[in-house]
C-alpha atoms as a PDB file:
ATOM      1  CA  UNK A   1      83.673   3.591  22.439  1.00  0.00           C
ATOM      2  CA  UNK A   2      80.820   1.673  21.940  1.00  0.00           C
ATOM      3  CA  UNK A   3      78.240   3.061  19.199  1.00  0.00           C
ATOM      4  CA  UNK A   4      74.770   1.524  18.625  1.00  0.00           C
ATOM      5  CA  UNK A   5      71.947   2.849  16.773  1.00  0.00           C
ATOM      6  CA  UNK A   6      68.626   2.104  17.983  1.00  0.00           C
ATOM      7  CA  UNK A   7      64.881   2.563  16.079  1.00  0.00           C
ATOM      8  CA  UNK A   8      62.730   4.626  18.749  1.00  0.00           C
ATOM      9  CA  UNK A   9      59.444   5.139  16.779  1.00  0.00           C
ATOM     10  CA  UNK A  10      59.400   5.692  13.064  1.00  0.00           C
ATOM     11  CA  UNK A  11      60.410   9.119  13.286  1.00  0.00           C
ATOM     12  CA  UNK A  12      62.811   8.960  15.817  1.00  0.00           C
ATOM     13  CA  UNK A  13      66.036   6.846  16.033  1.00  0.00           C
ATOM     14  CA  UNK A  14      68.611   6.880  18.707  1.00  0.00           C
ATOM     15  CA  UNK A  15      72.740   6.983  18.995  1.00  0.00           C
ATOM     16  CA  UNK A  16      73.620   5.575  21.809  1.00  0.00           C
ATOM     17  CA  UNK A  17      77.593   6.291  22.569  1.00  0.00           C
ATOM     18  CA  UNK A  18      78.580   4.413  25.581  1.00  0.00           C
ATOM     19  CA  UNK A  19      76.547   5.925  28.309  1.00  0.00           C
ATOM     20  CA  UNK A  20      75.496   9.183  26.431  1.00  0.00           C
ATOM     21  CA  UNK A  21      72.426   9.490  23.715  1.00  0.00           C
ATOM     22  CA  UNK A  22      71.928  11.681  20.778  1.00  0.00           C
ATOM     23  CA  UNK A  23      68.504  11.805  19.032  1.00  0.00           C
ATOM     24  CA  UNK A  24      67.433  12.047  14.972  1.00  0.00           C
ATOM     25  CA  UNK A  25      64.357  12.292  13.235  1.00  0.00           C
ATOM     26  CA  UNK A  26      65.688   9.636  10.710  1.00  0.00           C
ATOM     27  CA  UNK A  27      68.222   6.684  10.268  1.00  0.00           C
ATOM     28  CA  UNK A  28      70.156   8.823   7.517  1.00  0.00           C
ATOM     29  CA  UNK A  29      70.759  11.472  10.039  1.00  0.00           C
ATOM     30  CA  UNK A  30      71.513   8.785  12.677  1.00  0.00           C
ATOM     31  CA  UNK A  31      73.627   6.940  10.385  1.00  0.00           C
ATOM     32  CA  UNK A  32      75.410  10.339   8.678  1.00  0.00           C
ATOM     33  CA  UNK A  33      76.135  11.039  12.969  1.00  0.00           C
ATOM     34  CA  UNK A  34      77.444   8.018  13.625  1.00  0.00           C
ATOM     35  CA  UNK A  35      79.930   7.983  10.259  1.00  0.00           C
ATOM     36  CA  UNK A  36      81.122  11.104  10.871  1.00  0.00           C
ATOM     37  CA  UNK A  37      82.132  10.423  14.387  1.00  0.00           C
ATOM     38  CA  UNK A  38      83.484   7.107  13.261  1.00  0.00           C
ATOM     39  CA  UNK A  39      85.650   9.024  10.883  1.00  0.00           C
ATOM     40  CA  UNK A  40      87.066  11.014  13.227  1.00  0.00           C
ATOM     41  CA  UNK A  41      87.783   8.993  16.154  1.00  0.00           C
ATOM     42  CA  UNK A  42      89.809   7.350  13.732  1.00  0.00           C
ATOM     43  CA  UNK A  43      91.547  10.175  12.005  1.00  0.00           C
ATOM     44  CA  UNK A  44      95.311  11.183  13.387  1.00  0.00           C
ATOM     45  CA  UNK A  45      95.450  13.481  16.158  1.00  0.00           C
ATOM     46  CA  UNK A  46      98.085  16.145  16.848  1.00  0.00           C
ATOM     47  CA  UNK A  47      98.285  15.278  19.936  1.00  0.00           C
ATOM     48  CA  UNK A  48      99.540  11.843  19.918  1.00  0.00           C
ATOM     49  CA  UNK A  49     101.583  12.731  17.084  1.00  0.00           C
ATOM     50  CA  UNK A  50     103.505  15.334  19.077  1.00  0.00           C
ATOM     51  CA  UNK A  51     103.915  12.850  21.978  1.00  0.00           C
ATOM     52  CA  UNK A  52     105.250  10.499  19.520  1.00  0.00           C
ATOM     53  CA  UNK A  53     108.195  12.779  18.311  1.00  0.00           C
ATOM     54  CA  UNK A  54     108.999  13.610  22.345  1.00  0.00           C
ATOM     55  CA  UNK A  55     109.689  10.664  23.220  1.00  0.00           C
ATOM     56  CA  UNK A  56     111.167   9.415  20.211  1.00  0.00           C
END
């Protein structure tokens, strides 16, 4: 996934995530947004975890 943040006016900045947008009244908040989800596309998921053990 492609994440890009983007300075709209200077009370508005943008996330872009691939194709999809997500608005803040600040770069913190953009910046806090875009950590966060960085965090946790990165974190383990169940999931996979539980298709790991099946086939192994």
């Amino acid at each position: 996934m492609k994440i890009l943040i983007k300075e709209l006016s200077k009370s508005q900045w943008q996330v872009r995530l691939d194709q999809h947008t997500v608005t803040f009244r600040s770069e913190a908040e953009a910046r806090a947004f875009t950590r966060t989800l960085e965090a946790r596309l990165q974190a383990p998921h169940q999931i996979i975890d539980r298709q790991q053990r099946a086939a192994g």
